[in-house]
N, C-alpha and C. Protein backbone atom coordinates (compact mmCIF):
# COMPACT_ATOMS: atom_id res chain seq x y z
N UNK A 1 8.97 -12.42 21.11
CA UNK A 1 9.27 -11.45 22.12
C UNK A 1 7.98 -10.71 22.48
N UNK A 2 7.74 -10.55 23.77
CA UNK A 2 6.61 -9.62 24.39
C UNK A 2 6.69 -8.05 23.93
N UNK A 3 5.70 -7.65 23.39
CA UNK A 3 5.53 -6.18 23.39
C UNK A 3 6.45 -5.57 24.32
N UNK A 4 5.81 -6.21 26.23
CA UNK A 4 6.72 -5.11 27.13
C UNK A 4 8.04 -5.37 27.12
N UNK A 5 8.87 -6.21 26.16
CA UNK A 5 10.31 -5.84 26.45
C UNK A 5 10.67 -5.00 26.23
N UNK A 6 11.95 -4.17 26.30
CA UNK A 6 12.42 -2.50 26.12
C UNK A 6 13.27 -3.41 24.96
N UNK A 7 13.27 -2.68 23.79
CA UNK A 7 13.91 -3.27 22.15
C UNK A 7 15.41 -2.46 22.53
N UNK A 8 16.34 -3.13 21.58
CA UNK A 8 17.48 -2.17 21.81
C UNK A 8 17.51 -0.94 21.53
N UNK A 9 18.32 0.48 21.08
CA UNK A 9 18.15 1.50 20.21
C UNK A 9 18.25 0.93 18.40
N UNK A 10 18.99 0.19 18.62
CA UNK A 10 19.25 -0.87 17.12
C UNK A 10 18.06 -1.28 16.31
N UNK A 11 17.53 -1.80 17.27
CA UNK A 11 16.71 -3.19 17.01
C UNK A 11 15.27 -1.80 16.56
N UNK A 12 15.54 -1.32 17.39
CA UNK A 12 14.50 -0.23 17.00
C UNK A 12 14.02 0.46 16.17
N UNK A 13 15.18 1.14 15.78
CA UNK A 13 15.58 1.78 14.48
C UNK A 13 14.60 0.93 13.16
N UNK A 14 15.79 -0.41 13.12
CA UNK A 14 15.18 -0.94 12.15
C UNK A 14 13.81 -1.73 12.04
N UNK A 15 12.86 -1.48 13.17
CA UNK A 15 11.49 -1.71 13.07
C UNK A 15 10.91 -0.60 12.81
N UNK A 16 11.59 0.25 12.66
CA UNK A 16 10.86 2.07 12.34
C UNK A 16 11.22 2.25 10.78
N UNK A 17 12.20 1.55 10.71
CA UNK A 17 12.77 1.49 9.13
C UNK A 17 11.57 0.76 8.20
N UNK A 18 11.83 -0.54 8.69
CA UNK A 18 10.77 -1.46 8.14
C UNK A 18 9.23 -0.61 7.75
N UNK A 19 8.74 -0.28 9.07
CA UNK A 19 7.44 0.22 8.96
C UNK A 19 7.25 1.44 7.90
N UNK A 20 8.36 2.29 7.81
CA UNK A 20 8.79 3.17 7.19
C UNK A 20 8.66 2.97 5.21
N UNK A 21 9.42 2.23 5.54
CA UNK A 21 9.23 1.49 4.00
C UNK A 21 7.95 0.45 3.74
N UNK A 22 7.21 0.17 4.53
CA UNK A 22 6.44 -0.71 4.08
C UNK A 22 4.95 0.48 3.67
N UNK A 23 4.96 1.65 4.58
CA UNK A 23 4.15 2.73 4.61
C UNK A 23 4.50 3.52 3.03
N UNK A 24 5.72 3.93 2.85
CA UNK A 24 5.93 4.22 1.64
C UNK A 24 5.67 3.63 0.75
N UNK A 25 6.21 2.15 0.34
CA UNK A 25 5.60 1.53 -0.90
C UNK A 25 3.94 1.55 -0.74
N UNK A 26 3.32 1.30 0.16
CA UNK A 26 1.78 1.82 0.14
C UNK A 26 1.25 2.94 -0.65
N UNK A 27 1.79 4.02 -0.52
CA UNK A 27 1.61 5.37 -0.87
C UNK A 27 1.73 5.33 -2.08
N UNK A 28 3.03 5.00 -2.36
CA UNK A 28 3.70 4.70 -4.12
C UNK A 28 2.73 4.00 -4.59
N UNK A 29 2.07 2.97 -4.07
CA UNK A 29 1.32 1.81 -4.94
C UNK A 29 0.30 2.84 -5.43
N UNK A 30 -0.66 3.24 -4.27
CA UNK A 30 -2.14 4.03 -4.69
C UNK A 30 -1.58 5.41 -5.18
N UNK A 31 -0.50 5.96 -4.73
CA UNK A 31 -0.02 7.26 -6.01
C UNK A 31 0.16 7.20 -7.49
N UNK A 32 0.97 6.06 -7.92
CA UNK A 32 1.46 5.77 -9.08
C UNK A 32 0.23 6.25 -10.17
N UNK A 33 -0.60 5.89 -9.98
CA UNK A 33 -1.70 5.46 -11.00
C UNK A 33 -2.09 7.07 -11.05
N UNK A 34 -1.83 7.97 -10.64
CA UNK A 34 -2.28 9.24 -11.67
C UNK A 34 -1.86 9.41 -12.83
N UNK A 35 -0.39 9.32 -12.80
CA UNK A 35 0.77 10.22 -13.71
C UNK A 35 0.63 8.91 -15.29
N UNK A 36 0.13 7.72 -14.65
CA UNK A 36 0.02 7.01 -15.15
C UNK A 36 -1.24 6.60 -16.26
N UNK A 37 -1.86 7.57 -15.94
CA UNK A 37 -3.48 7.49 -16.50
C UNK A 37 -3.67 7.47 -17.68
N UNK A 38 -2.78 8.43 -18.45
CA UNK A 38 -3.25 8.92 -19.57
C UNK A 38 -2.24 7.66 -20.48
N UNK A 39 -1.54 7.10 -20.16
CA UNK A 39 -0.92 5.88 -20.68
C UNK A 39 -1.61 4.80 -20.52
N UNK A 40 -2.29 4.23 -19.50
CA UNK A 40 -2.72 3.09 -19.08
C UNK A 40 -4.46 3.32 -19.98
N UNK A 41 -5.07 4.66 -20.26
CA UNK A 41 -6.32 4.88 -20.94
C UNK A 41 -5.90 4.24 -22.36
N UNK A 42 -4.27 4.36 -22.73
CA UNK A 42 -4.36 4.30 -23.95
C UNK A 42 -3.71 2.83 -24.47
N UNK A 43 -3.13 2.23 -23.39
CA UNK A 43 -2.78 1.30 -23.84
C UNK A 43 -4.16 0.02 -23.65
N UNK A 44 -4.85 0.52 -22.61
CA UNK A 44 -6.21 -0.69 -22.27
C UNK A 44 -7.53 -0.28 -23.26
N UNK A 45 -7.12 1.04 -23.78
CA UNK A 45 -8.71 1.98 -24.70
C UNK A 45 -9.91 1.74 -23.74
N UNK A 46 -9.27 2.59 -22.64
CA UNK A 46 -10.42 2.64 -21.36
C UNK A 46 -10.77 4.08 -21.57
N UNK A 47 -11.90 4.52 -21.25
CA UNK A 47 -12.33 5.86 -20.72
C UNK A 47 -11.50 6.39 -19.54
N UNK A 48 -11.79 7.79 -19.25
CA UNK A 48 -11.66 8.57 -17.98
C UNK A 48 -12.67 7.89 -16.94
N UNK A 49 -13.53 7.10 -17.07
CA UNK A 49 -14.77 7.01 -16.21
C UNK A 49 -13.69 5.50 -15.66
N UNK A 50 -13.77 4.82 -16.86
CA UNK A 50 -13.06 3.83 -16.56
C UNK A 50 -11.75 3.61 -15.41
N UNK A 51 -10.91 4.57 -16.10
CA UNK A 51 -9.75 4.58 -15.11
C UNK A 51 -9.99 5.14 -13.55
N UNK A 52 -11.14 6.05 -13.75
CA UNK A 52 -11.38 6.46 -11.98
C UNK A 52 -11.45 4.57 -11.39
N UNK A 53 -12.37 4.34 -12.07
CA UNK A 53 -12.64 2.91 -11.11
C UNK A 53 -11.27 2.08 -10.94
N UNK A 54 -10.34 2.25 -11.63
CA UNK A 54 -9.44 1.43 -11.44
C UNK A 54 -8.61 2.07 -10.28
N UNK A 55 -8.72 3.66 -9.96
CA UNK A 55 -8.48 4.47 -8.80
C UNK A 55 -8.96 4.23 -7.23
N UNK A 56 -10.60 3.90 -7.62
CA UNK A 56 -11.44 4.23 -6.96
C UNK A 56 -11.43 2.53 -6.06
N UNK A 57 -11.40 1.32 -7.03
CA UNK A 57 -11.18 0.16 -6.44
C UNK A 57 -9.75 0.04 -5.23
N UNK A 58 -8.88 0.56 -5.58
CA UNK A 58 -8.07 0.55 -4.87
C UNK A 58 -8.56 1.09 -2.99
N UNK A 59 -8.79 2.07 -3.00
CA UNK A 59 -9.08 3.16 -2.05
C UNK A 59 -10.22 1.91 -1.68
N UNK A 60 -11.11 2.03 -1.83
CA UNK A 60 -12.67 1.11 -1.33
C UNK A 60 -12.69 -0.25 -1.00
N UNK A 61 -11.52 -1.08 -1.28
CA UNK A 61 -11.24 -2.18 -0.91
C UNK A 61 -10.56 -1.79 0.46
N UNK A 62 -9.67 -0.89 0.20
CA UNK A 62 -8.72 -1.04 1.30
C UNK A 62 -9.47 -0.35 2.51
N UNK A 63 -10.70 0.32 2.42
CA UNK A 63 -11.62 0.99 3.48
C UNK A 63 -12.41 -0.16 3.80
N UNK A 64 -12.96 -1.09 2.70
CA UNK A 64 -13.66 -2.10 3.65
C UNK A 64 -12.60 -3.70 4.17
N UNK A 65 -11.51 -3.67 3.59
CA UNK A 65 -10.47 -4.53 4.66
C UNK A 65 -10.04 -3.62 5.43
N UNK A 66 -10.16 -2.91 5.94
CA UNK A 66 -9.62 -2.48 7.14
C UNK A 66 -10.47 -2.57 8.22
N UNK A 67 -11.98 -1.93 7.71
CA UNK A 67 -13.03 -1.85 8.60
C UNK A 67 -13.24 -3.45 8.90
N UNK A 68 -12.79 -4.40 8.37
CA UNK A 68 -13.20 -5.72 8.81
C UNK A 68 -12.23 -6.22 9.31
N UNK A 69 -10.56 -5.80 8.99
CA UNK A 69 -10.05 -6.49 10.03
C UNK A 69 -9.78 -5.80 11.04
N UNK A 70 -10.14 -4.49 11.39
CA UNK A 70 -10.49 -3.80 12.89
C UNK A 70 -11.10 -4.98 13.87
N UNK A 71 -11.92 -5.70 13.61
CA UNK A 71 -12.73 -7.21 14.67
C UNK A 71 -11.33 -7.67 14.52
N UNK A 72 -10.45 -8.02 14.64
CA UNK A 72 -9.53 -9.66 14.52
C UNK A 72 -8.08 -9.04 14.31
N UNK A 73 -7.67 -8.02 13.88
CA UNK A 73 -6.23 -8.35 13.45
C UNK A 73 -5.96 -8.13 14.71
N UNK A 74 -5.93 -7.39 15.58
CA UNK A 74 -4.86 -7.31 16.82
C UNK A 74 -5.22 -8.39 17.40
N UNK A 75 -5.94 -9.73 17.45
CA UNK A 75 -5.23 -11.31 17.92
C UNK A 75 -4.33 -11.95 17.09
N UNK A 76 -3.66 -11.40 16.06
CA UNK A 76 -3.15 -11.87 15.45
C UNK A 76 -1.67 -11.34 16.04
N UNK A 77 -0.79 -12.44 15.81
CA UNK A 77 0.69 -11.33 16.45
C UNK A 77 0.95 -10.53 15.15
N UNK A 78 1.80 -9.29 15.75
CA UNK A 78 2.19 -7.97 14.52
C UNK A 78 2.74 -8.82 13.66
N UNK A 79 4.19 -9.36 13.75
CA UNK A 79 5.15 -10.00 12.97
C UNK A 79 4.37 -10.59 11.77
N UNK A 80 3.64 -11.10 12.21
CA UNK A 80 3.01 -12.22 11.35
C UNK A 80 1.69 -11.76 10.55
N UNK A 81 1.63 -11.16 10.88
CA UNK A 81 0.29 -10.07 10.19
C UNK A 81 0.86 -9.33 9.00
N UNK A 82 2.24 -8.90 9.68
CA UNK A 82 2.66 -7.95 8.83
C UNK A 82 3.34 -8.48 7.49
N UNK A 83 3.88 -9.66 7.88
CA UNK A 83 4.34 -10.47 6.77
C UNK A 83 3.61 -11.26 5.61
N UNK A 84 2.52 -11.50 6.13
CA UNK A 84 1.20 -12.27 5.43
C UNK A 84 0.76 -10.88 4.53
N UNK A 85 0.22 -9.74 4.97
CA UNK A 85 0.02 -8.67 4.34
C UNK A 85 0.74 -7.87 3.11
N UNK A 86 1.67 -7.83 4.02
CA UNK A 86 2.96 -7.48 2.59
C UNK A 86 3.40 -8.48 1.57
N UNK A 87 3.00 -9.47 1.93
CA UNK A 87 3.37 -10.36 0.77
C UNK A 87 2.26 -10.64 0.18
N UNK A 88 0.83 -10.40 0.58
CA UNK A 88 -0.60 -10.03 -0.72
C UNK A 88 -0.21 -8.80 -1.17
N UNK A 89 -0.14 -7.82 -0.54
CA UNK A 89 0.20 -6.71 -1.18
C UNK A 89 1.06 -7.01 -2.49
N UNK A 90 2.52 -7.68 -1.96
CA UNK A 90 3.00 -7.15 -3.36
C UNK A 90 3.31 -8.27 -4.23
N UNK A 91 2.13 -9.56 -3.88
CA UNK A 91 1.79 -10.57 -5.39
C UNK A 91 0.64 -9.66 -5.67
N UNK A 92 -0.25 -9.06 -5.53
CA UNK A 92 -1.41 -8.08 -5.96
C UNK A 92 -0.63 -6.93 -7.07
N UNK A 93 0.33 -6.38 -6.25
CA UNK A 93 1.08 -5.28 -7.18
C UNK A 93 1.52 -6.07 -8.46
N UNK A 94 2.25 -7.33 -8.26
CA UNK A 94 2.80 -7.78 -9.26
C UNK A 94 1.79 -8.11 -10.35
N UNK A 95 0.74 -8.36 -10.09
CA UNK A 95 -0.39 -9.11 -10.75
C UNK A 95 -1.04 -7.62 -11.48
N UNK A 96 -0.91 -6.30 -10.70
CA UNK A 96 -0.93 -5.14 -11.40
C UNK A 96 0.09 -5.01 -12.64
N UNK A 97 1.11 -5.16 -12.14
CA UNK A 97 1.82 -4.75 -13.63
C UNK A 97 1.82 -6.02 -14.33
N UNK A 98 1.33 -6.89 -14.61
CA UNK A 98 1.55 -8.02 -15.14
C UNK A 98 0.40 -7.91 -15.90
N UNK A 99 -0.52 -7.27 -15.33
CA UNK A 99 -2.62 -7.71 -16.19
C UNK A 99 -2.26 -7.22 -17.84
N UNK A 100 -2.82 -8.21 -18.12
CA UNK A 100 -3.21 -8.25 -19.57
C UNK A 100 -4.27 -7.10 -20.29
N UNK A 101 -5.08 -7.24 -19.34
CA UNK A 101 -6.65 -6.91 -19.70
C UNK A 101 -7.07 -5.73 -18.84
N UNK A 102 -8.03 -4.43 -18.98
CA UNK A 102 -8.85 -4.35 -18.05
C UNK A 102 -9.24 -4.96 -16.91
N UNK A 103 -10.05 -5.46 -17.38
CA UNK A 103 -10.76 -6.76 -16.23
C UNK A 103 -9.91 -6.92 -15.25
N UNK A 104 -8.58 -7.50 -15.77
CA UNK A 104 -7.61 -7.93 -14.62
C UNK A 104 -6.65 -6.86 -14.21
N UNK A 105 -6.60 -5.78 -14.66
CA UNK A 105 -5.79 -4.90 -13.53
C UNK A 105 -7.07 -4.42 -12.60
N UNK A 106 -8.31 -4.24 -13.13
CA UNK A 106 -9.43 -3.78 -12.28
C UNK A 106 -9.10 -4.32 -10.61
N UNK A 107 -8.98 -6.13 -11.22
CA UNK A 107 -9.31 -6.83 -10.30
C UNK A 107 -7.86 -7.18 -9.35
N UNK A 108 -6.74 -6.55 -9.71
CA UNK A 108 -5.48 -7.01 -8.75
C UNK A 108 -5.88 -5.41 -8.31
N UNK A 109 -6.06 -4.45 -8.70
CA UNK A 109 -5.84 -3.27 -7.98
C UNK A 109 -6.90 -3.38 -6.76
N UNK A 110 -8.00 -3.85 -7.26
CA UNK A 110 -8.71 -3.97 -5.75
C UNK A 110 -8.32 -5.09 -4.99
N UNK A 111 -7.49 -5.86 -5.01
CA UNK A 111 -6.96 -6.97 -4.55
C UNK A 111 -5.36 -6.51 -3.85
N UNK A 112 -4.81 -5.61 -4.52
CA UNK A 112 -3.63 -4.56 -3.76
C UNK A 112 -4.70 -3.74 -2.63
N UNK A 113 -5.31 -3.17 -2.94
CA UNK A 113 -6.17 -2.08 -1.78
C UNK A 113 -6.76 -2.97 -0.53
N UNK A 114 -7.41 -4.01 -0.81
CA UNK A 114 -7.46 -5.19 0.28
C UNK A 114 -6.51 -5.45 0.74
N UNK A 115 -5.45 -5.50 0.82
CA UNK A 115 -4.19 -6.59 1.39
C UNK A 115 -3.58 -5.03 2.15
N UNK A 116 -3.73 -3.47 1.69
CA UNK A 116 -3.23 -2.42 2.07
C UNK A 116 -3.16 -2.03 3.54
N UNK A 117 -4.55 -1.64 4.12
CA UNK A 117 -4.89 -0.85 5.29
C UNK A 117 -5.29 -2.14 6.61
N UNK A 118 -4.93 -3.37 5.98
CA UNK A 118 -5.30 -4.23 6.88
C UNK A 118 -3.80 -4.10 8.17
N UNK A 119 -2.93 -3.78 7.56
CA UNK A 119 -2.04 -4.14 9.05
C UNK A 119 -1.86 -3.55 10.09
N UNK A 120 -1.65 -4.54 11.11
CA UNK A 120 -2.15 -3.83 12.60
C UNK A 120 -1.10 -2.24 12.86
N UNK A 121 -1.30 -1.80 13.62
CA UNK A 121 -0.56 -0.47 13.66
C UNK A 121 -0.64 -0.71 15.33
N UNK A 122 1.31 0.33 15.12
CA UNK A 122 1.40 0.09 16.64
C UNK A 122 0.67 1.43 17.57
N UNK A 123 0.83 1.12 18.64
CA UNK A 123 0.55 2.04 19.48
C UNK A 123 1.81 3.04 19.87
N UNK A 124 2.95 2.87 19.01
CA UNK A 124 3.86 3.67 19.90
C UNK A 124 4.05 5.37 19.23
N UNK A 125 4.14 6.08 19.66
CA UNK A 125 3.97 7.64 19.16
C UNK A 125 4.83 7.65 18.31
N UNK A 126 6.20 7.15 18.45
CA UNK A 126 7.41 7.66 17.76
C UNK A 126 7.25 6.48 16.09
N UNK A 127 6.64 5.54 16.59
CA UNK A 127 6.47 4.40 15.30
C UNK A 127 5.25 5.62 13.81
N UNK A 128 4.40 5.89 15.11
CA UNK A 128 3.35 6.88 14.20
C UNK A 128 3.69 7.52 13.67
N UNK A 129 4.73 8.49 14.02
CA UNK A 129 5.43 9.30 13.31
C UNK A 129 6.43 9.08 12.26
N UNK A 130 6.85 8.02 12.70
CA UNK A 130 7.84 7.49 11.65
C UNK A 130 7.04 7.17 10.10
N UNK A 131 5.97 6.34 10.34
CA UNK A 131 4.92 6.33 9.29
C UNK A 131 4.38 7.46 8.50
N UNK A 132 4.35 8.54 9.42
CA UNK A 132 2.78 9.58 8.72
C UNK A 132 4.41 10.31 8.05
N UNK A 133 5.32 10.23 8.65
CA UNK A 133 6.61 10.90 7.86
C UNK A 133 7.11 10.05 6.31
N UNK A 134 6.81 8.90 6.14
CA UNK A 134 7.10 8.34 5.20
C UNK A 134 6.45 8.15 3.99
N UNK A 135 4.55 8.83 4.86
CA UNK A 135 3.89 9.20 3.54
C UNK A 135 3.96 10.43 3.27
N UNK A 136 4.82 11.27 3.90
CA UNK A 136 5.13 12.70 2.97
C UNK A 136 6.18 12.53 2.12
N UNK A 137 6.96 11.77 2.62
CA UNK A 137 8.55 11.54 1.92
C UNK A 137 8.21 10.51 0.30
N UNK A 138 7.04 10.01 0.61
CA UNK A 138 6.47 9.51 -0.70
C UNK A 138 5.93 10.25 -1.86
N UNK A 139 4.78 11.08 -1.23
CA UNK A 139 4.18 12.12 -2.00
C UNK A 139 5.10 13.29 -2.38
N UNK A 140 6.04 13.44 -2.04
CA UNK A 140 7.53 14.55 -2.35
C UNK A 140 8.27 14.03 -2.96
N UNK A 141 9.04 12.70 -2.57
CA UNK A 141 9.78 12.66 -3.58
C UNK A 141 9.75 11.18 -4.67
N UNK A 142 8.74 10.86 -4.66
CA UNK A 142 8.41 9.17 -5.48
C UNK A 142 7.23 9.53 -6.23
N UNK A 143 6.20 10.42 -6.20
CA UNK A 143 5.67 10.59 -7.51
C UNK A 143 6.23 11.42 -8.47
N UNK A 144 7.10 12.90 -8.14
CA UNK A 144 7.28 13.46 -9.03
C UNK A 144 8.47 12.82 -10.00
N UNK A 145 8.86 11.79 -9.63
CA UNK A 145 9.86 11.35 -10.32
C UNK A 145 9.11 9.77 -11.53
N UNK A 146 7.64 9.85 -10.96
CA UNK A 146 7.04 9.20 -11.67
C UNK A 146 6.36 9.99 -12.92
N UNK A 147 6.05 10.89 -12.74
CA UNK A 147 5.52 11.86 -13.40
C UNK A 147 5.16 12.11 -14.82
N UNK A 148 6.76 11.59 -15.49
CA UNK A 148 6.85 11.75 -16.51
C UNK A 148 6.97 10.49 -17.42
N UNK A 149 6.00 9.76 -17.43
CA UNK A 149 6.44 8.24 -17.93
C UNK A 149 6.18 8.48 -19.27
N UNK A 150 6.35 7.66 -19.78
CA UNK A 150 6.80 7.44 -21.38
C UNK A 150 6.08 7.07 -22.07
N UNK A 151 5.76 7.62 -23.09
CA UNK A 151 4.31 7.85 -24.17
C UNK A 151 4.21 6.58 -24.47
């Protein structure tokens, strides 16, 4: 379907939904890992220095995939962008909770942050909003309920 078709009110909704939730689990992914720190220092016997980087990879991947697919993703159609993306995203996540080692959560977390900020974003005001609303609704109510994880 062409961008300029007029979508139903339906059909709409649930592309605001979608985006909605795909924006939230984003948030959740690169939030999680605070509340999580002082567990993940102790189960890997990483430093504080250490775990920033496992912070810090996330964020810096996903600033330089974005800045690179700024050239190219909008020839790509949305649908299909968006589906290819979310599904690195969350074999990357999985490969997060799965790592054995240092080394390898280092290396899926910057491999989640790559696959993150790459997808195209629409132009429509009300889609934007729907998004920048879903990363408050993240940071309110999906970390504090992470908060308290288990020694």
């Amino acid at each position: 379907m062409s961008a300029t078709h007029a979508q139903t009110p339906a059909r709409e909704r649930a592309i605001l939904l979608t985006l909605a939730v795909v924006q939230f689990t984003h948030v959740m992914d690169f939030m999680i890992m605070m509340p999580l720190g002082s567990h993940l220092m102790r189960v890997f016997s990483i430093t504080p220095a250490q775990f920033s980087y496992l912070v810090a990879a996330y964020g810096l991947t996903a600033a330089v995939s974005g800045f690179g697919a700024g050239f190219f993703i909008d020839r790509i159609e949305r649908k299909r962008a968006l589906l290819t993306l979310y599904t690195g995203f969350g074999l990357a996540t999985l490969a997060c909770g799965l790592a054995p080692t240092y080394g390898t959560l280092l290396v899926a977390r910057a491999a989640a942050g790559a696959w993150r900020w790459s997808a195209p974003r629409s132009r429509s005001p009300r889609s934007s909003a729907c998004r920048s609303g879903s990363t408050s609704r993240a940071a309110m109510n999906g970390t504090p309920r992470f908060s308290f994880s288990p020694p």
